[in-house]
PDB file of N, CA and C in Angstrom:
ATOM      1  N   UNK A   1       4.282  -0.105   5.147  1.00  0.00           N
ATOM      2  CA  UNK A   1       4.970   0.046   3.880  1.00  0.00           C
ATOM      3  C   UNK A   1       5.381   1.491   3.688  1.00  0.00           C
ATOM      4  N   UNK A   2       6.632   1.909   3.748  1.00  0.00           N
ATOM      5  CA  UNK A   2       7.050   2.765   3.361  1.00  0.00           C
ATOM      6  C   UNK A   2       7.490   3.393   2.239  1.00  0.00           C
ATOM      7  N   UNK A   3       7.568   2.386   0.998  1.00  0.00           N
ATOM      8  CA  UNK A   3       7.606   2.729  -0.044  1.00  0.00           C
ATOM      9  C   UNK A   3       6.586   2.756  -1.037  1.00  0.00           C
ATOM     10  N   UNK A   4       6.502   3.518  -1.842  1.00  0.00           N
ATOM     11  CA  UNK A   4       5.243   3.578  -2.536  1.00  0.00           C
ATOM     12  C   UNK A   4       5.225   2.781  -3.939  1.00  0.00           C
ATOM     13  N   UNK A   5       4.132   1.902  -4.046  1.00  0.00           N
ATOM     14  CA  UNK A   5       3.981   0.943  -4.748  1.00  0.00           C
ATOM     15  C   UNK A   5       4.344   1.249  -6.472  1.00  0.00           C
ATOM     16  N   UNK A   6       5.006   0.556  -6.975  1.00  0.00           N
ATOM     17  CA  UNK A   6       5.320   1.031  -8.398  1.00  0.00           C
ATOM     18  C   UNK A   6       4.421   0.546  -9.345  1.00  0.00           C
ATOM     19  N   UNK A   7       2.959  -0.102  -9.131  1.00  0.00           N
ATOM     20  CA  UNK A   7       2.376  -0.483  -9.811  1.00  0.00           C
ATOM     21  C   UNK A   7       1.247   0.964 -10.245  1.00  0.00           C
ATOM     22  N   UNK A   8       0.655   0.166 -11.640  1.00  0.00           N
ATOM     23  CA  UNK A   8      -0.305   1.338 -11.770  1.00  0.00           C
ATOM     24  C   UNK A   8       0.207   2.123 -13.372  1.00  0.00           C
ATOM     25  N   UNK A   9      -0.304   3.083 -13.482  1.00  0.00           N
ATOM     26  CA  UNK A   9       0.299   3.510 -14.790  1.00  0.00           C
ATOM     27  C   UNK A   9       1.563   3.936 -14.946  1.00  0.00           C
ATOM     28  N   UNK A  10       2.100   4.030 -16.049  1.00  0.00           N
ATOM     29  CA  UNK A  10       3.553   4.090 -16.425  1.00  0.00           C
ATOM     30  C   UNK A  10       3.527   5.829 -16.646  1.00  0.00           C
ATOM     31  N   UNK A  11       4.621   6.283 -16.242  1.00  0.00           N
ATOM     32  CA  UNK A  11       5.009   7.854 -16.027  1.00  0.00           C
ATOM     33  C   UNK A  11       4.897   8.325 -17.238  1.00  0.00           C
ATOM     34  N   UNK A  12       4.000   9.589 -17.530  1.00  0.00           N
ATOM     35  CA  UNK A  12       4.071  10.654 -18.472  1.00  0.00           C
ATOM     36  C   UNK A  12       4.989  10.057 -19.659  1.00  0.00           C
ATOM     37  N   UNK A  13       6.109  10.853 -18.699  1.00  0.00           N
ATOM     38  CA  UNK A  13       7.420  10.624 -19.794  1.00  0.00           C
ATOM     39  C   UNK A  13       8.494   9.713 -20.436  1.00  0.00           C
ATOM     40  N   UNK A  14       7.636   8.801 -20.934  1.00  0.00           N
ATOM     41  CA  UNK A  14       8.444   7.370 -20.578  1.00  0.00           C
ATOM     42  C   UNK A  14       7.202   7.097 -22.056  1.00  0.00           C
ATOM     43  N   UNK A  15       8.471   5.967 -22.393  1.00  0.00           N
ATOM     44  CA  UNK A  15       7.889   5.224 -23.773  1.00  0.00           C
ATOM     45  C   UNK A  15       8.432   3.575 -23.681  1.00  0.00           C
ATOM     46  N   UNK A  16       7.420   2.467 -23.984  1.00  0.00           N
ATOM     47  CA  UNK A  16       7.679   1.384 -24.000  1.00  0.00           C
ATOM     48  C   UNK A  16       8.137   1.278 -25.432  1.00  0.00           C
ATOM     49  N   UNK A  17       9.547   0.128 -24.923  1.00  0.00           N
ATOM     50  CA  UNK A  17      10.511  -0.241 -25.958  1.00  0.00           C
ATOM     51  C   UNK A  17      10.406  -1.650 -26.240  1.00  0.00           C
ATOM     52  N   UNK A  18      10.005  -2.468 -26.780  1.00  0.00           N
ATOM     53  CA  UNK A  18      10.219  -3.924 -26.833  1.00  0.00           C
ATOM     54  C   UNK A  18      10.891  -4.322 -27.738  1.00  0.00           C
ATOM     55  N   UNK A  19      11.739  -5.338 -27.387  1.00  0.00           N
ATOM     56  CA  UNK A  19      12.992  -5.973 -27.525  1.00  0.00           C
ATOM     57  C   UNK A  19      12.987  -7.112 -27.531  1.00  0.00           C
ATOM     58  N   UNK A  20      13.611  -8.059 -28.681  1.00  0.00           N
ATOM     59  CA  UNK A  20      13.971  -9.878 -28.661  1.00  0.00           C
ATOM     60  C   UNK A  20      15.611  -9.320 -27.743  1.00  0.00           C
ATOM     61  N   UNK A  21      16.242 -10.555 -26.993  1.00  0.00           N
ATOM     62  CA  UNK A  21      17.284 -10.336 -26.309  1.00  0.00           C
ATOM     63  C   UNK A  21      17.806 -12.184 -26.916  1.00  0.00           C
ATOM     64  N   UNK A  22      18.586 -12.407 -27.143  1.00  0.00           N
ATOM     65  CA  UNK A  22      19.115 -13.851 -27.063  1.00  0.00           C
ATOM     66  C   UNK A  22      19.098 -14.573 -25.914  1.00  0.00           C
ATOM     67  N   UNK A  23      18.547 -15.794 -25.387  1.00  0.00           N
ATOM     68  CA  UNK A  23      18.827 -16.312 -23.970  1.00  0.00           C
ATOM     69  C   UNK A  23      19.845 -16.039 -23.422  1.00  0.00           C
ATOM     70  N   UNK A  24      21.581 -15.949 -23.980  1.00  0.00           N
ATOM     71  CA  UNK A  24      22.743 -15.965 -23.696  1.00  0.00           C
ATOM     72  C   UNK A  24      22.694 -14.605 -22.825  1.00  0.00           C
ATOM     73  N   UNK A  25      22.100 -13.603 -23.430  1.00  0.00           N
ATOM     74  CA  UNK A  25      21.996 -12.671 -22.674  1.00  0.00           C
ATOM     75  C   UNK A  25      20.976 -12.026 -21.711  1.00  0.00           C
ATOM     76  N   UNK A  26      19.919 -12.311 -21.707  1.00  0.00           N
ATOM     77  CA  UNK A  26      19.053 -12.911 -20.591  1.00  0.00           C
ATOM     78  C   UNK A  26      19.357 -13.387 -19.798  1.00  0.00           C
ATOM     79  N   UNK A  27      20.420 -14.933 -19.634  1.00  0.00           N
ATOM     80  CA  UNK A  27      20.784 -15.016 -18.480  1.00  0.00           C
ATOM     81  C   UNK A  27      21.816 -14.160 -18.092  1.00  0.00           C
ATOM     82  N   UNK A  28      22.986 -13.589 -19.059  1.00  0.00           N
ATOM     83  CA  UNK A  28      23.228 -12.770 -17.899  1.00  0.00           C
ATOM     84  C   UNK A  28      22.867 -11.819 -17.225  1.00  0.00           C
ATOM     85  N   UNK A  29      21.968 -11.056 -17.855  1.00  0.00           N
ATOM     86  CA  UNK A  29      21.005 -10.019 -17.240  1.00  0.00           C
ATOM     87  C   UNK A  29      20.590 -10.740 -16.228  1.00  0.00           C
ATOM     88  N   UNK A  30      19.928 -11.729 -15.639  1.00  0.00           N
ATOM     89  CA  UNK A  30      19.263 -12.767 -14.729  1.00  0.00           C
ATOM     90  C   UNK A  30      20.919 -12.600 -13.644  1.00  0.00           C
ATOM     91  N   UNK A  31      22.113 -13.173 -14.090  1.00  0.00           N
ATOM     92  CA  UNK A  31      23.319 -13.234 -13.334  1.00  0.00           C
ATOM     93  C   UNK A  31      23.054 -12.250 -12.029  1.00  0.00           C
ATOM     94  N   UNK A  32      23.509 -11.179 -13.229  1.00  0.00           N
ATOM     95  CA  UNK A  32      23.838  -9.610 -12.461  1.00  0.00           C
ATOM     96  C   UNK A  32      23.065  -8.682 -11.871  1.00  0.00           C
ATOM     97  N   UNK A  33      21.648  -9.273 -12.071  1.00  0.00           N
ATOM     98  CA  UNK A  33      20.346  -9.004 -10.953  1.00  0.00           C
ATOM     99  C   UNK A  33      20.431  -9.826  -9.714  1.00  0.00           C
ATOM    100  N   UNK A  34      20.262 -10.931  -9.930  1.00  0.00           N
ATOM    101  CA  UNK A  34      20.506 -11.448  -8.380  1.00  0.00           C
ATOM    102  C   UNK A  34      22.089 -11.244  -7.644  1.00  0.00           C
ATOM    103  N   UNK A  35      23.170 -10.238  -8.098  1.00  0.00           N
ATOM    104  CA  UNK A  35      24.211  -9.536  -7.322  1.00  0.00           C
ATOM    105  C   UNK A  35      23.963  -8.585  -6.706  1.00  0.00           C
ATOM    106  N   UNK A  36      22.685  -7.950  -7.094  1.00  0.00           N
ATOM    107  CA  UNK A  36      22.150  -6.646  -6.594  1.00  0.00           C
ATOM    108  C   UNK A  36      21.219  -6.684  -5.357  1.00  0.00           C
ATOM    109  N   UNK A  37      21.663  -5.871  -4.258  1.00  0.00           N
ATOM    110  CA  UNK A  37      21.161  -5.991  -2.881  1.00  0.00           C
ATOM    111  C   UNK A  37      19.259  -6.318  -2.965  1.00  0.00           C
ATOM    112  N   UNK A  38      19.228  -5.523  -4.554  1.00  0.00           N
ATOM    113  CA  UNK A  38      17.264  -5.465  -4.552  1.00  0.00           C
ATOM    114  C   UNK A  38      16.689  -6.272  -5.165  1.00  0.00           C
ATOM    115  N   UNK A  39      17.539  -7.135  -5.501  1.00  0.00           N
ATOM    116  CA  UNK A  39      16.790  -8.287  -6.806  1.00  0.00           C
ATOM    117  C   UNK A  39      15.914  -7.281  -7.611  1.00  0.00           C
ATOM    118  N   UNK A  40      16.217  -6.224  -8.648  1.00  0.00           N
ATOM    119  CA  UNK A  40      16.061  -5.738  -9.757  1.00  0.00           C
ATOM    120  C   UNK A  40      15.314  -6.251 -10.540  1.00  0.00           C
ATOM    121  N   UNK A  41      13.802  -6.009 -11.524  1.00  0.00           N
ATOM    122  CA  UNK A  41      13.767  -6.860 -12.241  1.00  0.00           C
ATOM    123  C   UNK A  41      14.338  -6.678 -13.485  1.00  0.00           C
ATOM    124  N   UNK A  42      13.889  -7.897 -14.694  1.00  0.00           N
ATOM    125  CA  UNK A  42      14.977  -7.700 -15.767  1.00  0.00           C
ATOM    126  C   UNK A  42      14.948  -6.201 -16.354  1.00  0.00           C
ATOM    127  N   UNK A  43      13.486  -5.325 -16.439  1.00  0.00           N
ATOM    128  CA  UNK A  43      13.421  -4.384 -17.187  1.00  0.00           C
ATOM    129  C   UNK A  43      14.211  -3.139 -16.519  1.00  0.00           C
ATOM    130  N   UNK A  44      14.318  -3.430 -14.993  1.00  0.00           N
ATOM    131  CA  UNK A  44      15.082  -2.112 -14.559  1.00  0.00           C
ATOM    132  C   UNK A  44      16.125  -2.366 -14.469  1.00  0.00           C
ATOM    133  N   UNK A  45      16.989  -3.869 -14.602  1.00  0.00           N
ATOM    134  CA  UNK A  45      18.426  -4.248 -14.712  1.00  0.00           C
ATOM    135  C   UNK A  45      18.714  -3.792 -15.621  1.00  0.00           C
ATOM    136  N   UNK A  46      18.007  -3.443 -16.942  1.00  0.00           N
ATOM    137  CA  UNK A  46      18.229  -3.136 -18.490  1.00  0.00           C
ATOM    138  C   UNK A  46      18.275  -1.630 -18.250  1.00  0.00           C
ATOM    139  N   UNK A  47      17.088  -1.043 -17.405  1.00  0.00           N
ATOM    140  CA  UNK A  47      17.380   0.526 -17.475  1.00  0.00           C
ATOM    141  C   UNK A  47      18.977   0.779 -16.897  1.00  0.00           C
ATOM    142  N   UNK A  48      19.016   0.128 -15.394  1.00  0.00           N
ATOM    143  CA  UNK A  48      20.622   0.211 -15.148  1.00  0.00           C
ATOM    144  C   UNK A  48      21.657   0.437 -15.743  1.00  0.00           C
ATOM    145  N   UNK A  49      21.283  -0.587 -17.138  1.00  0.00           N
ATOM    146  CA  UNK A  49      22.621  -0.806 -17.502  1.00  0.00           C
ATOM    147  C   UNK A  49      22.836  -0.038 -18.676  1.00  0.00           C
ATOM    148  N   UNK A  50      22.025   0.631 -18.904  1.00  0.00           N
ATOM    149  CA  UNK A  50      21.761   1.653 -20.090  1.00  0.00           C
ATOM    150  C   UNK A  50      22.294   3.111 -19.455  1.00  0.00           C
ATOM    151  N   UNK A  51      21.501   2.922 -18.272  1.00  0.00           N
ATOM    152  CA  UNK A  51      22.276   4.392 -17.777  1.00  0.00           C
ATOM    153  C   UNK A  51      23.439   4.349 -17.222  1.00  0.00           C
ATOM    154  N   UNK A  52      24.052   3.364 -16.697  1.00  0.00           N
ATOM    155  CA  UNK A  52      25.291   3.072 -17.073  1.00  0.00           C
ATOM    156  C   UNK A  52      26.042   3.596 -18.216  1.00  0.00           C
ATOM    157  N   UNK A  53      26.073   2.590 -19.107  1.00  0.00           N
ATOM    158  CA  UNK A  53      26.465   3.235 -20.349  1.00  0.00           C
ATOM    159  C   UNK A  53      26.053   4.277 -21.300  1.00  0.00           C
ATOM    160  N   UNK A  54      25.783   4.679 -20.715  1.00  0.00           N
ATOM    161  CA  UNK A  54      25.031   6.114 -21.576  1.00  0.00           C
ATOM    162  C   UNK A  54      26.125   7.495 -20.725  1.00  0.00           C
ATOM    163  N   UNK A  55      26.207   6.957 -19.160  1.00  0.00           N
ATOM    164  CA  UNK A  55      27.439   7.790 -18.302  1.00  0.00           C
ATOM    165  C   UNK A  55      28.476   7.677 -18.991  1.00  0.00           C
ATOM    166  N   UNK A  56      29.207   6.578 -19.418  1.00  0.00           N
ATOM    167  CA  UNK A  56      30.130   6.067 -19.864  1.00  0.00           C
ATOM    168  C   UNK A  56      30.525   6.864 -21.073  1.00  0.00           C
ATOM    169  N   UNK A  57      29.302   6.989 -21.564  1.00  0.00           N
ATOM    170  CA  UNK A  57      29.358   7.509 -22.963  1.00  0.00           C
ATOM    171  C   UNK A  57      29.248   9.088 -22.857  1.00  0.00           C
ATOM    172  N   UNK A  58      29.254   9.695 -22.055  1.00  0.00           N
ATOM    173  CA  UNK A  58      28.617  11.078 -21.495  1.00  0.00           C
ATOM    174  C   UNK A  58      27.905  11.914 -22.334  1.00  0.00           C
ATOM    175  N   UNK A  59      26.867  10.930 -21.653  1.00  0.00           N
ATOM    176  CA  UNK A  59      25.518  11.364 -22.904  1.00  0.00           C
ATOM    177  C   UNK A  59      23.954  10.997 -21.366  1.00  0.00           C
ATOM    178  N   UNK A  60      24.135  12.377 -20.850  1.00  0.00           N
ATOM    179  CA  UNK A  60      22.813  12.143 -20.121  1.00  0.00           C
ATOM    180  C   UNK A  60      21.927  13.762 -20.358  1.00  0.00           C
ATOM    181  N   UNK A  61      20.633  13.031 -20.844  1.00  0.00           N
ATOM    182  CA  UNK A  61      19.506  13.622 -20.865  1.00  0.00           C
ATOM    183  C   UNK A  61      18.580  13.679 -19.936  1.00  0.00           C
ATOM    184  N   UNK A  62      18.762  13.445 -18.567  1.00  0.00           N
ATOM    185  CA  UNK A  62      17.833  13.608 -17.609  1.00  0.00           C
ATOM    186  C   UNK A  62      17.793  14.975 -17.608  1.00  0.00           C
TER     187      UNK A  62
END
């Protein structure tokens, strides 16, 4: 294994967000993960698509 396992505690800098989503959009979140070479899960399809649009919006705080 060459990659290092992502389990375990959640990073310093990072805050859990929880969210209701409508099924309608769930599945497409579900869609446009299985297009992706890594099968993504839903919560990092959501980070994706946030930092996505957040580029879009040119608004990055990293």
């Amino acid at each position: 294994m060459s990659e290092k396992s992502k389990k375990g505690r959640p990073r310093v800098d990072t805050e859990a967000v929880n969210l209701r989503l409508p099924r309608k959009m769930i599945d497409a979140i579900d869609d446009l993960r299985r297009r992706e070479n890594d099968l993504p899960t839903r919560p990092e399809m959501i980070r994706r698509g946030l930092a996505e649009w957040l580029e879009e919006k040119s608004f990055d705080r990293e």
